[in-house]
C-alpha atoms as a PDB file:
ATOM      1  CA  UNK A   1     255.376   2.893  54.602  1.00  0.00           C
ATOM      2  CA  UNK A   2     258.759   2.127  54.753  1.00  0.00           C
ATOM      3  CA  UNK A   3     261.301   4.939  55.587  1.00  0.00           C
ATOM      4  CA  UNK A   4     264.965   5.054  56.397  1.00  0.00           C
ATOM      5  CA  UNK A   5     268.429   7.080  55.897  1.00  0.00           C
ATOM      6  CA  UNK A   6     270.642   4.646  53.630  1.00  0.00           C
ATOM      7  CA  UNK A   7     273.928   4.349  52.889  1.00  0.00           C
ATOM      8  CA  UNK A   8     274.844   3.172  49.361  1.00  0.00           C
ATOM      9  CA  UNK A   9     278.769   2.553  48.013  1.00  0.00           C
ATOM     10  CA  UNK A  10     277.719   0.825  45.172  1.00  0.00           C
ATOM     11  CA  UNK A  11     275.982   3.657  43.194  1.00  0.00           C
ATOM     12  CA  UNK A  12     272.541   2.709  44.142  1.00  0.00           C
ATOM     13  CA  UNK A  13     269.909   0.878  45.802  1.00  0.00           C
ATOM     14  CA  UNK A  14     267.213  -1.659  44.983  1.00  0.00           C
ATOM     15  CA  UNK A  15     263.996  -2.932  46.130  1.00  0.00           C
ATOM     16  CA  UNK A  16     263.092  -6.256  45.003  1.00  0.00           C
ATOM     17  CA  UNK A  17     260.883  -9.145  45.385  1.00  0.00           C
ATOM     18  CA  UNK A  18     262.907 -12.101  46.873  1.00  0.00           C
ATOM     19  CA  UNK A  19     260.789 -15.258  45.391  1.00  0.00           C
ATOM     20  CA  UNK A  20     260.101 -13.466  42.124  1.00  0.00           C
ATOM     21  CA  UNK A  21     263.940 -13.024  41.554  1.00  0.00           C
ATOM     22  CA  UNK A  22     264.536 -16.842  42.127  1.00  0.00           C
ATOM     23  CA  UNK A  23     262.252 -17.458  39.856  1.00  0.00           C
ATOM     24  CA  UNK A  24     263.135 -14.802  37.060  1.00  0.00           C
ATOM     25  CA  UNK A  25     266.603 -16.282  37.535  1.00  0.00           C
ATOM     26  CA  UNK A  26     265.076 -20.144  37.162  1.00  0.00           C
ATOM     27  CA  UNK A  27     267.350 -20.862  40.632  1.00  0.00           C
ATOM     28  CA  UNK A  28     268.043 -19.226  43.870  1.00  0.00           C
ATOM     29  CA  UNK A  29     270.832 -16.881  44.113  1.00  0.00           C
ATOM     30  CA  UNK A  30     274.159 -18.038  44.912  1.00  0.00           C
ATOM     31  CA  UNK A  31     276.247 -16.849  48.025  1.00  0.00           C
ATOM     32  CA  UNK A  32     278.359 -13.971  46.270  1.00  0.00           C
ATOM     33  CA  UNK A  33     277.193 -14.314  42.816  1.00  0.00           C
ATOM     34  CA  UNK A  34     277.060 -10.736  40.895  1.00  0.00           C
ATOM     35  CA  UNK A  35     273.843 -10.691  39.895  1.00  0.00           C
ATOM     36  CA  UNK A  36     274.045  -7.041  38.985  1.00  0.00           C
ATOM     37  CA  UNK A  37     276.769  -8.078  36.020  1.00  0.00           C
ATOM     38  CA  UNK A  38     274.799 -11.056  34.916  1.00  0.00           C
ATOM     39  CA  UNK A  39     271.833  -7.830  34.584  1.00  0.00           C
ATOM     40  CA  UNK A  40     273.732  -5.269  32.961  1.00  0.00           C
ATOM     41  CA  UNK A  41     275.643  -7.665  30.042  1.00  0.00           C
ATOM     42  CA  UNK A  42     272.309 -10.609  29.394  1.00  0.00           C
ATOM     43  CA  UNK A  43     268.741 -10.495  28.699  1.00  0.00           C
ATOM     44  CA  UNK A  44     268.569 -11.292  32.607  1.00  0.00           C
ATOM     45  CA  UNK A  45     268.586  -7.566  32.932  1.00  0.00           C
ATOM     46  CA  UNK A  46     265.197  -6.924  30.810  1.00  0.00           C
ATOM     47  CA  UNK A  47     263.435 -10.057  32.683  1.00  0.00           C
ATOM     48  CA  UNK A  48     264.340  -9.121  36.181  1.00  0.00           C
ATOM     49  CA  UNK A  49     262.419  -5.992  35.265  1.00  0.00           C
ATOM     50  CA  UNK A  50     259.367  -7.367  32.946  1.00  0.00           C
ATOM     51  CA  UNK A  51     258.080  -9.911  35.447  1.00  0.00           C
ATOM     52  CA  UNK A  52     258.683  -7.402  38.716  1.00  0.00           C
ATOM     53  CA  UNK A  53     261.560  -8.617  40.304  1.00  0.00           C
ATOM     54  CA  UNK A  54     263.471  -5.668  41.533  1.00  0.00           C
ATOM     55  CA  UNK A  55     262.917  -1.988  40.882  1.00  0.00           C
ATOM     56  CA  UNK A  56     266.273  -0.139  40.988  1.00  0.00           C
ATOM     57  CA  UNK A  57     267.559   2.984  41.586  1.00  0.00           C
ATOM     58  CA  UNK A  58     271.052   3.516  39.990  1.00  0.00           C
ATOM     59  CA  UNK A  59     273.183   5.092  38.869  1.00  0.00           C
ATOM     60  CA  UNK A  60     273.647   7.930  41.253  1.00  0.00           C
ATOM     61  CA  UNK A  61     276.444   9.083  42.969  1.00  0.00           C
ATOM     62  CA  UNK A  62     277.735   7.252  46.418  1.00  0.00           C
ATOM     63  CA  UNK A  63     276.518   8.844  49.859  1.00  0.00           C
ATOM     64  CA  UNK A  64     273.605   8.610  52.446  1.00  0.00           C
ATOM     65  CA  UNK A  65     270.353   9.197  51.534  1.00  0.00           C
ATOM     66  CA  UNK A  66     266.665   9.135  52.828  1.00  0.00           C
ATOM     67  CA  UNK A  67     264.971   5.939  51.204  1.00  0.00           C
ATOM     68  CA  UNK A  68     261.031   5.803  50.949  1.00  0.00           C
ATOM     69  CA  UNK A  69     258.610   3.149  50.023  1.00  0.00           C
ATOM     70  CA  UNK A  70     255.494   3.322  50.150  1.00  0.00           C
ATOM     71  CA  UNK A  71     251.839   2.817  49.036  1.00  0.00           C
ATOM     72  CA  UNK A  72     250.145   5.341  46.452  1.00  0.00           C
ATOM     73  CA  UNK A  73     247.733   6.101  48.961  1.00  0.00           C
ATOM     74  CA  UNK A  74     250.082   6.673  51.770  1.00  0.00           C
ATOM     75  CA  UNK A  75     250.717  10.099  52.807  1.00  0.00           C
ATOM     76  CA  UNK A  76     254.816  11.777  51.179  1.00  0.00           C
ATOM     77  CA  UNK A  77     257.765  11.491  53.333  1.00  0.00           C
ATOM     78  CA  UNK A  78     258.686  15.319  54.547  1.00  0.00           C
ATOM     79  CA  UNK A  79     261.680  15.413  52.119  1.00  0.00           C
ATOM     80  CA  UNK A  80     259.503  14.649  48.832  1.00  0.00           C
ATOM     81  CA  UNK A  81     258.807  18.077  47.769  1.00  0.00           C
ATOM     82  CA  UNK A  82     255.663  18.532  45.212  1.00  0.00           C
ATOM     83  CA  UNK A  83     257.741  18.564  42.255  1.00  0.00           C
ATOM     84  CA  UNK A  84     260.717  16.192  42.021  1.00  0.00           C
ATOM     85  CA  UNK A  85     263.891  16.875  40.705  1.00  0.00           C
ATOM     86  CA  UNK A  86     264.156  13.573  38.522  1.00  0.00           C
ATOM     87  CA  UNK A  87     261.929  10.723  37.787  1.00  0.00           C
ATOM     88  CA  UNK A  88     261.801   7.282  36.252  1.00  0.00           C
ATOM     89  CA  UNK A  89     259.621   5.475  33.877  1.00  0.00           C
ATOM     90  CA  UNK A  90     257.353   3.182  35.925  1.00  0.00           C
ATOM     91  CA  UNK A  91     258.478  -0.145  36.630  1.00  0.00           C
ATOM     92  CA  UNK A  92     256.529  -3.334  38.171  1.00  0.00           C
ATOM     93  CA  UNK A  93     256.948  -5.208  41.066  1.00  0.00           C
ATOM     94  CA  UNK A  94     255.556  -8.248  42.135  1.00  0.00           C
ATOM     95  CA  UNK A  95     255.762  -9.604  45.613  1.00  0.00           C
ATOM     96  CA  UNK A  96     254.960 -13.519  46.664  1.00  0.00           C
ATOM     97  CA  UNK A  97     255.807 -13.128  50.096  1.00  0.00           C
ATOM     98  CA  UNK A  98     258.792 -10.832  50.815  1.00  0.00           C
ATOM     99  CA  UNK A  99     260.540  -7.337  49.871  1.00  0.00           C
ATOM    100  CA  UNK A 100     263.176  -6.146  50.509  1.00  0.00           C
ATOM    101  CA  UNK A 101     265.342  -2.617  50.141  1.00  0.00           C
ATOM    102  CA  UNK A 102     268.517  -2.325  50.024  1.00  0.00           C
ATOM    103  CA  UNK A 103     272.387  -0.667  48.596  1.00  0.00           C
ATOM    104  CA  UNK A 104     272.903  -1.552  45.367  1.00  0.00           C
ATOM    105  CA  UNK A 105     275.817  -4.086  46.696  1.00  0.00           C
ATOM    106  CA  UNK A 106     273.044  -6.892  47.349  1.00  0.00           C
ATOM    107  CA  UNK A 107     273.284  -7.146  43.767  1.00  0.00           C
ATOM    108  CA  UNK A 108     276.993  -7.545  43.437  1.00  0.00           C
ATOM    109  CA  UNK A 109     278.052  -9.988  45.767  1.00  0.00           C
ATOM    110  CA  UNK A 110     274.904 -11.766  47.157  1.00  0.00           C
ATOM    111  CA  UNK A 111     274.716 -12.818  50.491  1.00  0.00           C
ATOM    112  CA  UNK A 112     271.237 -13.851  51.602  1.00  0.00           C
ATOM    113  CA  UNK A 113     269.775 -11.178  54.409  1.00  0.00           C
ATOM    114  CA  UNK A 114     272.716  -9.266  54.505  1.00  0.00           C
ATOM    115  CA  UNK A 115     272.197  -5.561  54.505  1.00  0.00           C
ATOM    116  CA  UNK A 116     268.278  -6.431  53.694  1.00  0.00           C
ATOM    117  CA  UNK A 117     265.621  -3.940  54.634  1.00  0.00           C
ATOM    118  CA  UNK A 118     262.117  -5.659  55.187  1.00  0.00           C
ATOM    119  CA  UNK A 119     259.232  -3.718  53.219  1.00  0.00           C
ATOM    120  CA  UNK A 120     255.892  -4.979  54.567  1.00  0.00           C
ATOM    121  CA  UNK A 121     253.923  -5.438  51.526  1.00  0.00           C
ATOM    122  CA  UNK A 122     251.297  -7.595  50.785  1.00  0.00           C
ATOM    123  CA  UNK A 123     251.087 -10.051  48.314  1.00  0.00           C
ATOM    124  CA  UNK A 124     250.435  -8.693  45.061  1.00  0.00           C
ATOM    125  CA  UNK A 125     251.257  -6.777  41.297  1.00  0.00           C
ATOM    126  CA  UNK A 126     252.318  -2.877  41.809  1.00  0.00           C
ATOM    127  CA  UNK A 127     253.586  -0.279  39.584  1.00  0.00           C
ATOM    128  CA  UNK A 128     256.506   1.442  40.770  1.00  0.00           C
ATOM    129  CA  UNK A 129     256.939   4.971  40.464  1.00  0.00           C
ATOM    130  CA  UNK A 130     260.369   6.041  41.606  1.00  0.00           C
ATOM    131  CA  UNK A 131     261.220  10.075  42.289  1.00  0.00           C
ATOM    132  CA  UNK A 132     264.567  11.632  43.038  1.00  0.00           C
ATOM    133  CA  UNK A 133     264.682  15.059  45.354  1.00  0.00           C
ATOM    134  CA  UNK A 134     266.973  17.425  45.854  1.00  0.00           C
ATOM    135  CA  UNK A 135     266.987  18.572  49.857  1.00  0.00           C
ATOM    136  CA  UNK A 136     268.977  19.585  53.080  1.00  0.00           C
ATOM    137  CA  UNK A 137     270.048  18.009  55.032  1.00  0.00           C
ATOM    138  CA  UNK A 138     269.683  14.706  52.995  1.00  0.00           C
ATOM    139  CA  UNK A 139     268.139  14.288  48.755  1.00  0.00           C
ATOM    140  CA  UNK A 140     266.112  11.814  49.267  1.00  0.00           C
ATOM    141  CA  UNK A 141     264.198   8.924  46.657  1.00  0.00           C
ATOM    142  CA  UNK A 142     260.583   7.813  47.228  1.00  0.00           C
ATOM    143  CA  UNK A 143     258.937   4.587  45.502  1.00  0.00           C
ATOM    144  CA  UNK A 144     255.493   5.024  45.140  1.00  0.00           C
ATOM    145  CA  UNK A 145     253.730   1.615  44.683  1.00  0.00           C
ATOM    146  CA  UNK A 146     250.324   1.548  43.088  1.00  0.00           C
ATOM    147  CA  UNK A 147     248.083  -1.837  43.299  1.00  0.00           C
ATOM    148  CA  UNK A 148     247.330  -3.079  39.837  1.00  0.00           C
ATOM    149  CA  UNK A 149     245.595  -6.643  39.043  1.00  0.00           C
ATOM    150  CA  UNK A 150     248.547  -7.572  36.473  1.00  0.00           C
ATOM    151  CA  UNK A 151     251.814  -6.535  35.587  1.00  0.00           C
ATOM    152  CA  UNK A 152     251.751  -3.691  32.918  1.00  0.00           C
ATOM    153  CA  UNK A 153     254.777  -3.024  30.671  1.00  0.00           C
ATOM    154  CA  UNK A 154     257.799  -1.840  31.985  1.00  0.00           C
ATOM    155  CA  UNK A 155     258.593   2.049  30.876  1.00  0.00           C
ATOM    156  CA  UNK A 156     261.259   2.348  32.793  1.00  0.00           C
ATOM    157  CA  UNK A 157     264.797   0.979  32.456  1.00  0.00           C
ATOM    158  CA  UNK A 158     268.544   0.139  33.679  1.00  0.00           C
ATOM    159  CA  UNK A 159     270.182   3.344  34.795  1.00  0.00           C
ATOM    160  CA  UNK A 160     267.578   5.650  34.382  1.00  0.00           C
ATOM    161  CA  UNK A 161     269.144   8.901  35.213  1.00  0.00           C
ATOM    162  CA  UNK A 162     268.187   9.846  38.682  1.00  0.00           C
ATOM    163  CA  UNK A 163     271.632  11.379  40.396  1.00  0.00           C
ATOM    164  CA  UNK A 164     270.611  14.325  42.829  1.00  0.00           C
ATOM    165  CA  UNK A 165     273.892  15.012  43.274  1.00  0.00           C
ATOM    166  CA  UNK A 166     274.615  14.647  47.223  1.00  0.00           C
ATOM    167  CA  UNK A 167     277.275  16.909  47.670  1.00  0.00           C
ATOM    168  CA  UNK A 168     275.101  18.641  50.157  1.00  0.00           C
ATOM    169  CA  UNK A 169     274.461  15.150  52.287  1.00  0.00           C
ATOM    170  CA  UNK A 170     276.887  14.818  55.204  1.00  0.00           C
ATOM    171  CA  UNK A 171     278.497  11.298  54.885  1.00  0.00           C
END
């Protein structure tokens, strides 16, 4: 399980497969490219998503914000209440080697490692289930990653609705 308080300024965050984006994207990423544009205006967007590239979590509001990844059959993080206050579609994820989690900004202005979060995952397809909660001090999101033996279609999509309005966070 991967747990930690994050930080976002760029209305989000993202957890993402790094050798199944270069090769959704045919190339490697290029030192400050916004990839997030290139998502949001081409059919990029769709197939970073349908092959399990990155799962995001966006739009929500700016602020800190307890992040949580884990497996299906990992125990909830304290903050993830039974019922949560928003939810996404599921989305897929598949990871060659590395994962990573981080703000939103990755996507915006790439710069390899910077502000990356290593998920230990193993190699492998998952579904990704991604929850919103509202809580004091800190709302919180948990990704909950179930092990499947191929990619199923994406329900999910861009800017699912999952703002838990942080007002209440301390920034």
């Amino acid at each position: 399980m991967f747990q930690m308080r994050m930080t976002t300024d760029a209305n989000g965050f993202v957890l993402f497969a790094v050798e199944t984006l270069a090769l959704a994207l045919g190339r490697p990423a290029v030192e400050g490219e916004n990839l997030l544009l290139a998502f949001k205006r081409t059919h990029l967007g769709d197939q970073v998503l349908n092959v399990g590239a990155i799962v995001p979590i966006y739009p929500i509001t700016d602020g800190t914000y307890d992040v949580c990844v884990r497996l299906s059959t990992e125990a909830k993080p304290a903050f993830a209440r039974e019922a949560p206050d928003a939810r996404a579609g599921t989305y897929v994820l598949h990871v060659a080697r590395k994962a990573v989690v981080g703000d939103l900004a990755i996507l915006q202005e790439w710069a390899p490692e910077e502000g990356w979060n290593a998920v230990a995952l193993p190699a492998g397809f998952y579904t990704a289930e991604v929850f919103a909660y509202r809580a004091e001090p800190c709302s919180g999101f948990e990704i909950v990653l179930s092990v499947v033996d191929a990619l199923p279609p994406v329900t999910a999509e861009w800017g699912t609705e999952l703002d838990v309005d942080n007002s209440m966070n301390d920034r």
